[in-house]
Protein backbone atom coordinates (compact mmCIF):
# COMPACT_ATOMS: atom_id res chain seq x y z
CA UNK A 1 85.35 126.72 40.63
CA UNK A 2 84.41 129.66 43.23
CA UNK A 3 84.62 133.10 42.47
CA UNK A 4 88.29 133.58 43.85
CA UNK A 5 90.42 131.03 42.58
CA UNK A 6 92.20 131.24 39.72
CA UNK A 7 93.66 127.54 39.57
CA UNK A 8 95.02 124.57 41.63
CA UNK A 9 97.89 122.55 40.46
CA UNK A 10 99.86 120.00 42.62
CA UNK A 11 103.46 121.44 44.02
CA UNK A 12 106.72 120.14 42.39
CA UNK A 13 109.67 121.06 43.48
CA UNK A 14 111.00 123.58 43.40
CA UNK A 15 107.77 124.90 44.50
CA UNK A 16 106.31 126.87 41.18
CA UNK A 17 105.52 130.73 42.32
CA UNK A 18 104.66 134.16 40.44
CA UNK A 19 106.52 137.29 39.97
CA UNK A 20 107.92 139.11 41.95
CA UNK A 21 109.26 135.38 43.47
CA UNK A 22 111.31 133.23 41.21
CA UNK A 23 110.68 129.93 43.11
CA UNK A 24 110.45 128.43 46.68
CA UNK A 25 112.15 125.31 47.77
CA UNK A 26 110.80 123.50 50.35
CA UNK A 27 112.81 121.09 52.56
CA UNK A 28 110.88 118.63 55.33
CA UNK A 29 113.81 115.86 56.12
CA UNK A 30 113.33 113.74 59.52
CA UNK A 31 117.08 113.86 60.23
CA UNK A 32 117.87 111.21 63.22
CA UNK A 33 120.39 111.45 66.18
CA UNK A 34 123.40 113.76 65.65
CA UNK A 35 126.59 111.74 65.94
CA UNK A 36 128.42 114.39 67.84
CA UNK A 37 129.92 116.29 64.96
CA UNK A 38 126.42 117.57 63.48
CA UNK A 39 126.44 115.05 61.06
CA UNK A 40 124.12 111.91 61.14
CA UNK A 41 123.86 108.96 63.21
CA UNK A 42 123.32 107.00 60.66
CA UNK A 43 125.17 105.10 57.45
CA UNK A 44 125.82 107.33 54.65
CA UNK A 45 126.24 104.64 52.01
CA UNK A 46 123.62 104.42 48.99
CA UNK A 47 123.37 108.09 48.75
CA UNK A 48 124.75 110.09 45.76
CA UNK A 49 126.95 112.40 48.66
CA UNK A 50 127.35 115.98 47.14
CA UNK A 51 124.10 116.08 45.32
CA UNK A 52 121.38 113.60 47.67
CA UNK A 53 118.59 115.04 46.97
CA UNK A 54 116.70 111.56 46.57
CA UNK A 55 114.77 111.76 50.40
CA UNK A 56 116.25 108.48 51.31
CA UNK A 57 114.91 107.55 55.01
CA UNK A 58 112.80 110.41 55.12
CA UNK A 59 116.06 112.75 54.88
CA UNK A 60 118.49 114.28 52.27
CA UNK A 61 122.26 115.26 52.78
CA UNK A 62 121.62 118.14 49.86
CA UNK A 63 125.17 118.80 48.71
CA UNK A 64 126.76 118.13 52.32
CA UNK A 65 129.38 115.56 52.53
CA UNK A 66 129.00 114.86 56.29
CA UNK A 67 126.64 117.41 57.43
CA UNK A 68 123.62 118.39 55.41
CA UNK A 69 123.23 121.52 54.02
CA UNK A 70 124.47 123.75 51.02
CA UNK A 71 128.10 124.51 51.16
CA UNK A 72 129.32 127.93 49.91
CA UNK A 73 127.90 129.03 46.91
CA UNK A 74 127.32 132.46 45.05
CA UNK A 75 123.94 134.46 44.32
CA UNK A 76 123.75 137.67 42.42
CA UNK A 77 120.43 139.55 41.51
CA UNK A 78 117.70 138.27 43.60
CA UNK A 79 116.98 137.98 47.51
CA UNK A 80 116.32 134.65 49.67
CA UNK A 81 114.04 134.88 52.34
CA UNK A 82 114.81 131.09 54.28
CA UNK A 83 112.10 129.96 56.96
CA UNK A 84 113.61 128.10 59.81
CA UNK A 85 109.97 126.39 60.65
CA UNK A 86 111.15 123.60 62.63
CA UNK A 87 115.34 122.59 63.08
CA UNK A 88 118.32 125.26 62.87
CA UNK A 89 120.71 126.21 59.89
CA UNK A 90 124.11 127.75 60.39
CA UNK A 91 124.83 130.40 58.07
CA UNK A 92 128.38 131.63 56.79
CA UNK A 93 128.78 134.25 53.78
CA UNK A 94 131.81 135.66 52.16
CA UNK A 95 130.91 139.26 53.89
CA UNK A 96 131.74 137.50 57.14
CA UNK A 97 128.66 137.52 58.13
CA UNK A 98 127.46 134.46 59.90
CA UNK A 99 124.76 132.90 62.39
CA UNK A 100 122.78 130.08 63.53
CA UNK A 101 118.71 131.00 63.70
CA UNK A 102 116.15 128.14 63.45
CA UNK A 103 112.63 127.35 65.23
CA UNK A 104 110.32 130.29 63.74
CA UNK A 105 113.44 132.51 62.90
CA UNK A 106 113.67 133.92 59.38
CA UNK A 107 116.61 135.15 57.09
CA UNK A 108 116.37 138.07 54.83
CA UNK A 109 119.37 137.80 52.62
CA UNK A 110 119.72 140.38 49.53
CA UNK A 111 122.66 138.87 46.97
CA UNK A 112 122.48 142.11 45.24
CA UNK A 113 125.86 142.21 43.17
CA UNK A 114 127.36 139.27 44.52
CA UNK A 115 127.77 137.06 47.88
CA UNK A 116 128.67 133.91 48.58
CA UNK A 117 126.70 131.95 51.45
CA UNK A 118 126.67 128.61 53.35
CA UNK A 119 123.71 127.01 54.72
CA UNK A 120 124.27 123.90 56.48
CA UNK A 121 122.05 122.27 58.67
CA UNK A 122 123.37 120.87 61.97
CA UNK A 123 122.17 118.05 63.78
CA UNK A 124 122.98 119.16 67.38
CA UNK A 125 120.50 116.51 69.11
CA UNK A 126 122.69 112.96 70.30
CA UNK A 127 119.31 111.87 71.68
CA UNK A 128 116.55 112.85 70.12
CA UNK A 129 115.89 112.82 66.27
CA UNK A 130 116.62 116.38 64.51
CA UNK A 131 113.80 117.35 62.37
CA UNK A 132 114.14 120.25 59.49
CA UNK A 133 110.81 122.20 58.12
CA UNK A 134 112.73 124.78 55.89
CA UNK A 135 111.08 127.46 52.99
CA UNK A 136 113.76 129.29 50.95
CA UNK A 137 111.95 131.41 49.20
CA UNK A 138 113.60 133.26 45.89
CA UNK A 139 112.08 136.93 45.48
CA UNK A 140 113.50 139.20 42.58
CA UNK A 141 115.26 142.54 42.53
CA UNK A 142 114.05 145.36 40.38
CA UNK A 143 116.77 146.04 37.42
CA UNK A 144 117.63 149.29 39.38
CA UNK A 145 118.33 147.45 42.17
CA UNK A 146 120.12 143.96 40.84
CA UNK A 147 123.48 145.39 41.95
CA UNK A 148 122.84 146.71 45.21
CA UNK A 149 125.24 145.69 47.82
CA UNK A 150 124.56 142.75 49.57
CA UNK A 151 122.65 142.72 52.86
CA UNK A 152 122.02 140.10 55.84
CA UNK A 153 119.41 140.50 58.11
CA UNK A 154 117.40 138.25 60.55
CA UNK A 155 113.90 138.45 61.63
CA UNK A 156 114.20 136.78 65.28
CA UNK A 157 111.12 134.19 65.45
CA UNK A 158 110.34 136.74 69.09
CA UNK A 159 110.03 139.99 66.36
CA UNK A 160 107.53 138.38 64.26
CA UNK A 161 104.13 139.23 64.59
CA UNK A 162 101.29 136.40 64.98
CA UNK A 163 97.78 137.28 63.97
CA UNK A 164 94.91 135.42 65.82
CA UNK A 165 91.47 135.33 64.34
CA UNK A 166 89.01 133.03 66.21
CA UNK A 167 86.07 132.12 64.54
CA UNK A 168 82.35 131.99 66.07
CA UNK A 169 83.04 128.10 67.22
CA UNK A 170 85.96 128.96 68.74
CA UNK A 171 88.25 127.27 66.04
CA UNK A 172 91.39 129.93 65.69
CA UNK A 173 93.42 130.39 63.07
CA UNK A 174 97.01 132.35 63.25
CA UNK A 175 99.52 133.69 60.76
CA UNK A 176 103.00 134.80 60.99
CA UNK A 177 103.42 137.92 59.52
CA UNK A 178 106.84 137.88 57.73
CA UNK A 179 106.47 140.55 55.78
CA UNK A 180 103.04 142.40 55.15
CA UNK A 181 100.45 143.75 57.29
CA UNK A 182 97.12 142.27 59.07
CA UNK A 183 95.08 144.64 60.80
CA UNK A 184 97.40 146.36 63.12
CA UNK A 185 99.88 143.91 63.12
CA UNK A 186 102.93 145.05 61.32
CA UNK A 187 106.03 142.60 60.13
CA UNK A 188 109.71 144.04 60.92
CA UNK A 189 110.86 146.02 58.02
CA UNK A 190 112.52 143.96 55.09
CA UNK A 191 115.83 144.51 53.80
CA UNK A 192 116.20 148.15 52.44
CA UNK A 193 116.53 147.61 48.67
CA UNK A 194 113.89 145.25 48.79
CA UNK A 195 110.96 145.15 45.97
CA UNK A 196 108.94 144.48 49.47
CA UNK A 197 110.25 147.28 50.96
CA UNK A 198 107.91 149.90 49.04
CA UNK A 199 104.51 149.43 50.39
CA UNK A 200 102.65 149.79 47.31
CA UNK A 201 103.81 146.53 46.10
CA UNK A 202 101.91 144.95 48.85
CA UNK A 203 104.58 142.07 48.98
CA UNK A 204 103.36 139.63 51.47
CA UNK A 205 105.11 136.37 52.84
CA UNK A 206 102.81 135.01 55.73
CA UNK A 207 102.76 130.83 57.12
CA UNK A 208 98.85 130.32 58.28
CA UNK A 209 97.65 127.74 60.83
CA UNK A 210 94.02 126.62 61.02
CA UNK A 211 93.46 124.62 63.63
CA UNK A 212 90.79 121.53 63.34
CA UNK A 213 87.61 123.36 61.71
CA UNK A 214 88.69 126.72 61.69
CA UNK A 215 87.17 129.27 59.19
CA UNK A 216 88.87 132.45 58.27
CA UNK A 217 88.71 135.33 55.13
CA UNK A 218 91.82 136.51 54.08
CA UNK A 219 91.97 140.73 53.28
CA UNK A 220 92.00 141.13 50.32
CA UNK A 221 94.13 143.63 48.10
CA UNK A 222 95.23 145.40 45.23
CA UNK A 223 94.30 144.87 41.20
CA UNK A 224 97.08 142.74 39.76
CA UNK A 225 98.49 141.51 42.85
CA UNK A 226 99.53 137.66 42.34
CA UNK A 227 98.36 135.56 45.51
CA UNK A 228 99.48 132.08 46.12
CA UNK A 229 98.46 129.48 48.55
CA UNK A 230 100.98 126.38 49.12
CA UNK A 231 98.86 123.92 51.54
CA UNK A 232 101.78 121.65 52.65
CA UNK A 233 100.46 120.34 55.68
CA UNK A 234 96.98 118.50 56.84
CA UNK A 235 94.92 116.66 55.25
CA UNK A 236 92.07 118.26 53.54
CA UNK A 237 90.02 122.06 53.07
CA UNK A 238 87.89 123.75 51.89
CA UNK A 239 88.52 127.29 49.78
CA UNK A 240 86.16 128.90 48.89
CA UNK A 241 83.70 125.54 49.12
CA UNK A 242 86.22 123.99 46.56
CA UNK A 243 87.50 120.67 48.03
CA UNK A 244 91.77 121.06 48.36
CA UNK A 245 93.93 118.66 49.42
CA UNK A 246 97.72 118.70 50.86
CA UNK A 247 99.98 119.48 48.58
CA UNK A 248 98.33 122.32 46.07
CA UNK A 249 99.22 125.42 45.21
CA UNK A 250 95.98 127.44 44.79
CA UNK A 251 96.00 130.82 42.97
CA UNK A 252 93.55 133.52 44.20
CA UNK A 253 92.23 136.58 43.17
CA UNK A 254 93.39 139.12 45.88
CA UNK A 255 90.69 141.17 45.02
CA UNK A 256 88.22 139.14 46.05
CA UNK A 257 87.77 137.59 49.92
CA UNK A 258 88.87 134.15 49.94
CA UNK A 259 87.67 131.86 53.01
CA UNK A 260 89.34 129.10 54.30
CA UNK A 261 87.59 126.12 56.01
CA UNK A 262 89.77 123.55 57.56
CA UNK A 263 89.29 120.09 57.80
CA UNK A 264 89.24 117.83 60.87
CA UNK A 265 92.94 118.71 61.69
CA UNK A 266 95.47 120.93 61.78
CA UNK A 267 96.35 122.27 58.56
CA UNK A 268 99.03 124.78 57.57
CA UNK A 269 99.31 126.84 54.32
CA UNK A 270 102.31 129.26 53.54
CA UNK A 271 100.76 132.80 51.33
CA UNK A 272 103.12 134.65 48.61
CA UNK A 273 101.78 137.85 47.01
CA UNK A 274 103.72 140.82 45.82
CA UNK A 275 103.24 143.08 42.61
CA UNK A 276 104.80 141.63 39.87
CA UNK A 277 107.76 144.07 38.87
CA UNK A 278 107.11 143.04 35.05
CA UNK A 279 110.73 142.85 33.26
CA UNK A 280 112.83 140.12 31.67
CA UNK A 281 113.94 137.60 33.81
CA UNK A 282 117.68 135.92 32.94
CA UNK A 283 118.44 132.96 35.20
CA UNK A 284 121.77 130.24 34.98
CA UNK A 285 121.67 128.98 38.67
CA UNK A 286 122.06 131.31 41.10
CA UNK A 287 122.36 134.45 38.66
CA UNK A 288 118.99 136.31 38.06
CA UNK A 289 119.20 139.23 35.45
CA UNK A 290 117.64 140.94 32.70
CA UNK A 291 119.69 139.74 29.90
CA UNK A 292 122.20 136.97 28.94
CA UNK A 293 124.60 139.37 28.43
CA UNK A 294 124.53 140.32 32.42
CA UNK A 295 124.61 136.15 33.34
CA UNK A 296 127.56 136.11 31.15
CA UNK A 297 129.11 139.01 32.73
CA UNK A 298 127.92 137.67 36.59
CA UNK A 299 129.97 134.71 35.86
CA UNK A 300 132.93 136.01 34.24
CA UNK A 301 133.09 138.46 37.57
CA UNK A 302 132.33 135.41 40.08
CA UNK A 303 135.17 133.34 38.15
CA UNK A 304 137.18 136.22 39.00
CA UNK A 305 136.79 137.78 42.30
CA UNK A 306 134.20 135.01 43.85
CA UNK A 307 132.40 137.74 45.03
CA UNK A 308 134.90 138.48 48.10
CA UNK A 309 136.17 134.97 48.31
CA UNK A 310 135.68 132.47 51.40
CA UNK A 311 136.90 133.88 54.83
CA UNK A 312 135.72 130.39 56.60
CA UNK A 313 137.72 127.76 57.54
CA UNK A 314 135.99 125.28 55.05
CA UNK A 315 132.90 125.83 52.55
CA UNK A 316 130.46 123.56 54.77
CA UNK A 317 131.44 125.60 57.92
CA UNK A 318 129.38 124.68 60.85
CA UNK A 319 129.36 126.73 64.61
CA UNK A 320 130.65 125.53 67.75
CA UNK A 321 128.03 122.30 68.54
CA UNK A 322 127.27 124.46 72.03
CA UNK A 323 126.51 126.94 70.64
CA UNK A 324 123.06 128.80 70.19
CA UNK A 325 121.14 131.27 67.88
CA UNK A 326 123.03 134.26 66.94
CA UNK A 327 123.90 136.78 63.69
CA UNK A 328 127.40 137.90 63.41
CA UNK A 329 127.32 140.74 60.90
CA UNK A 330 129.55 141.62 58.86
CA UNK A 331 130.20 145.58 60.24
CA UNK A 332 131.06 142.99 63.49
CA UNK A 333 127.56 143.52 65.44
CA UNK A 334 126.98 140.44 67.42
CA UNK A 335 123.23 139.44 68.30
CA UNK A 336 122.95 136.62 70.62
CA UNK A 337 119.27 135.02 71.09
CA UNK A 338 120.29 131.38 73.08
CA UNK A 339 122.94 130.78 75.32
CA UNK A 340 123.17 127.32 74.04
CA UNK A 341 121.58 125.01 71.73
């Protein structure tokens, strides 16, 4: 292998990741025509409705019954960061926070010491099919900061910085800079208790596109920085003059410059690197702690207080089907991106 990567092993799902991420599940579901309540146009029957997670036609209902999506459920002790690449989601939490954000928009959501959340996905097109290209991506909280209190905050697809390199054939590459730095390009700040938001732990959560034959060198950084590659769409690369195809994860050295040589088309890779924070990770489902002690303790308190309860009308709530991007918080701040859908 080449001097900067560490290995290559096909992606399962969840996708497998490093510390300071837990995991990253990635959804790509060619949903059809809405049937006017933001369901599917389509038979449900033959799917195991509440937990379809079998891809049946190209599309899962996840655990929606008639939408698709992830009714209310808790987190404690972690963050999500959820990449609305292509499609929308409509999000409802027990803070009363809520939105709809979608096509380039990102989530930053930090559980901290409880929330509940709904992510369902809406199928708002009657005419055209409704396609979903989704990342939720599972980053850790320090032990001084698993019981934070929760935050919601979104990173508007307009706020997010795009670097352009263009090679000397003209092929360009760009990458979204969710969180990190390139050059003088600078992603919006992360949520404030973040393990991402101290500098020095160089957390960085970019999506790359190469188009056709494009060549780029990622910066390098730190000593004992983990850096991931997830190639989940094109065909076929090069890194570092090793042959990858779609569907790899490819661990790299960040110390060392890594190139990337595309194939004959368009090929799109999603980057994870952070400092790993280095202490004992306790998971049961959506809990993330140190010990089992503190998962027993997360769901005795969740059994009892569900975090806040449910202040939506039902635990798959969906928006209004007019309605466009937005983030109600939960101090009552409106922002409103689209007028309508």
């Amino acid at each position: 292998m080449s001097n900067s990567i560490l290995s290559i092993q096909p992606l399962s799902f969840p996708w497998q990741t490093s510390d300071p991420f837990l995991f990253c599940a990635f959804h790509h579901d060619n949903y059809p025509k809405g049937n006017g309540q933001m369901g599917p146009e389509a038979s449900l029957s033959g799917r195991n409705l509440g937990s379809d997670f079998a891809g049946k036609d190209g599309w899962s209902m996840y655990h929606g019954q008639t939408v698709p999506g992830f009714p209310a459920h808790p987190h404690r002790g972690f963050e999500t960061v959820t990449i609305a690449e292509k499609g929308l989601v409509d999000h409802s939490d027990s803070l009363g926070a809520a939105g709809r954000f979608g096509n380039g928009d990102v989530q930053w959501m930090t559980a901290g010491k409880g929330v509940q959340h709904s992510e369902m996905f809406p199928l708002l097109s009657e005419t055209d099919e409704n396609p979903l290209v989704l990342f939720q991506i599972w980053l850790n909280l320090p032990k001084a900061n698993k019981m934070v209190e929760p935050h919601f905050a979104m990173l508007w697809s307009e706020d997010i910085p795009v670097y352009t390199h263009t090679d000397e054939h003209g092929n360009t590459t760009s990458v979204n800079i969710i969180n990190g730095e390139i050059e003088n390009y600078k992603s919006p700040s992360p949520a404030p208790d973040s393990w991402a938001a101290k500098p020095e732990n160089e957390v960085a959560i970019w999506t790359v596109i190469l188009s056709p034959n494009a060549e780029w060198k990622l910066p390098t950084a730190s000593a004992g920085i983990n850096r991931s590659l997830y190639f989940y769409a094109g065909e076929d690369m090069e890194i570092d003059g090793s042959p990858v195809k779609k569907g790899n994860m490819i661990k790299v050295d960040a110390t060392k410059a890594t190139i990337l040589k595309n194939g004959n088309g368009e090929s799109k890779l999603l980057m994870l690197q952070g400092k790993p924070i280095g202490e004992p990770v306790a998971q049961y489902g959506p809990f993330v702690m140190n010990s089992n002690a503190e998962i027993q303790q997360a769901m005795s308190e969740y059994q009892n207080t569900q975090f806040g309860g449910w202040p939506w009308p039902k635990h798959d709530y969906t928006h209004e089907n007019g309605r466009g991007r937005f983030a109600l918080h939960a101090d009552g701040r409106e922002e409103i991106k689209d007028t309508k859908g």
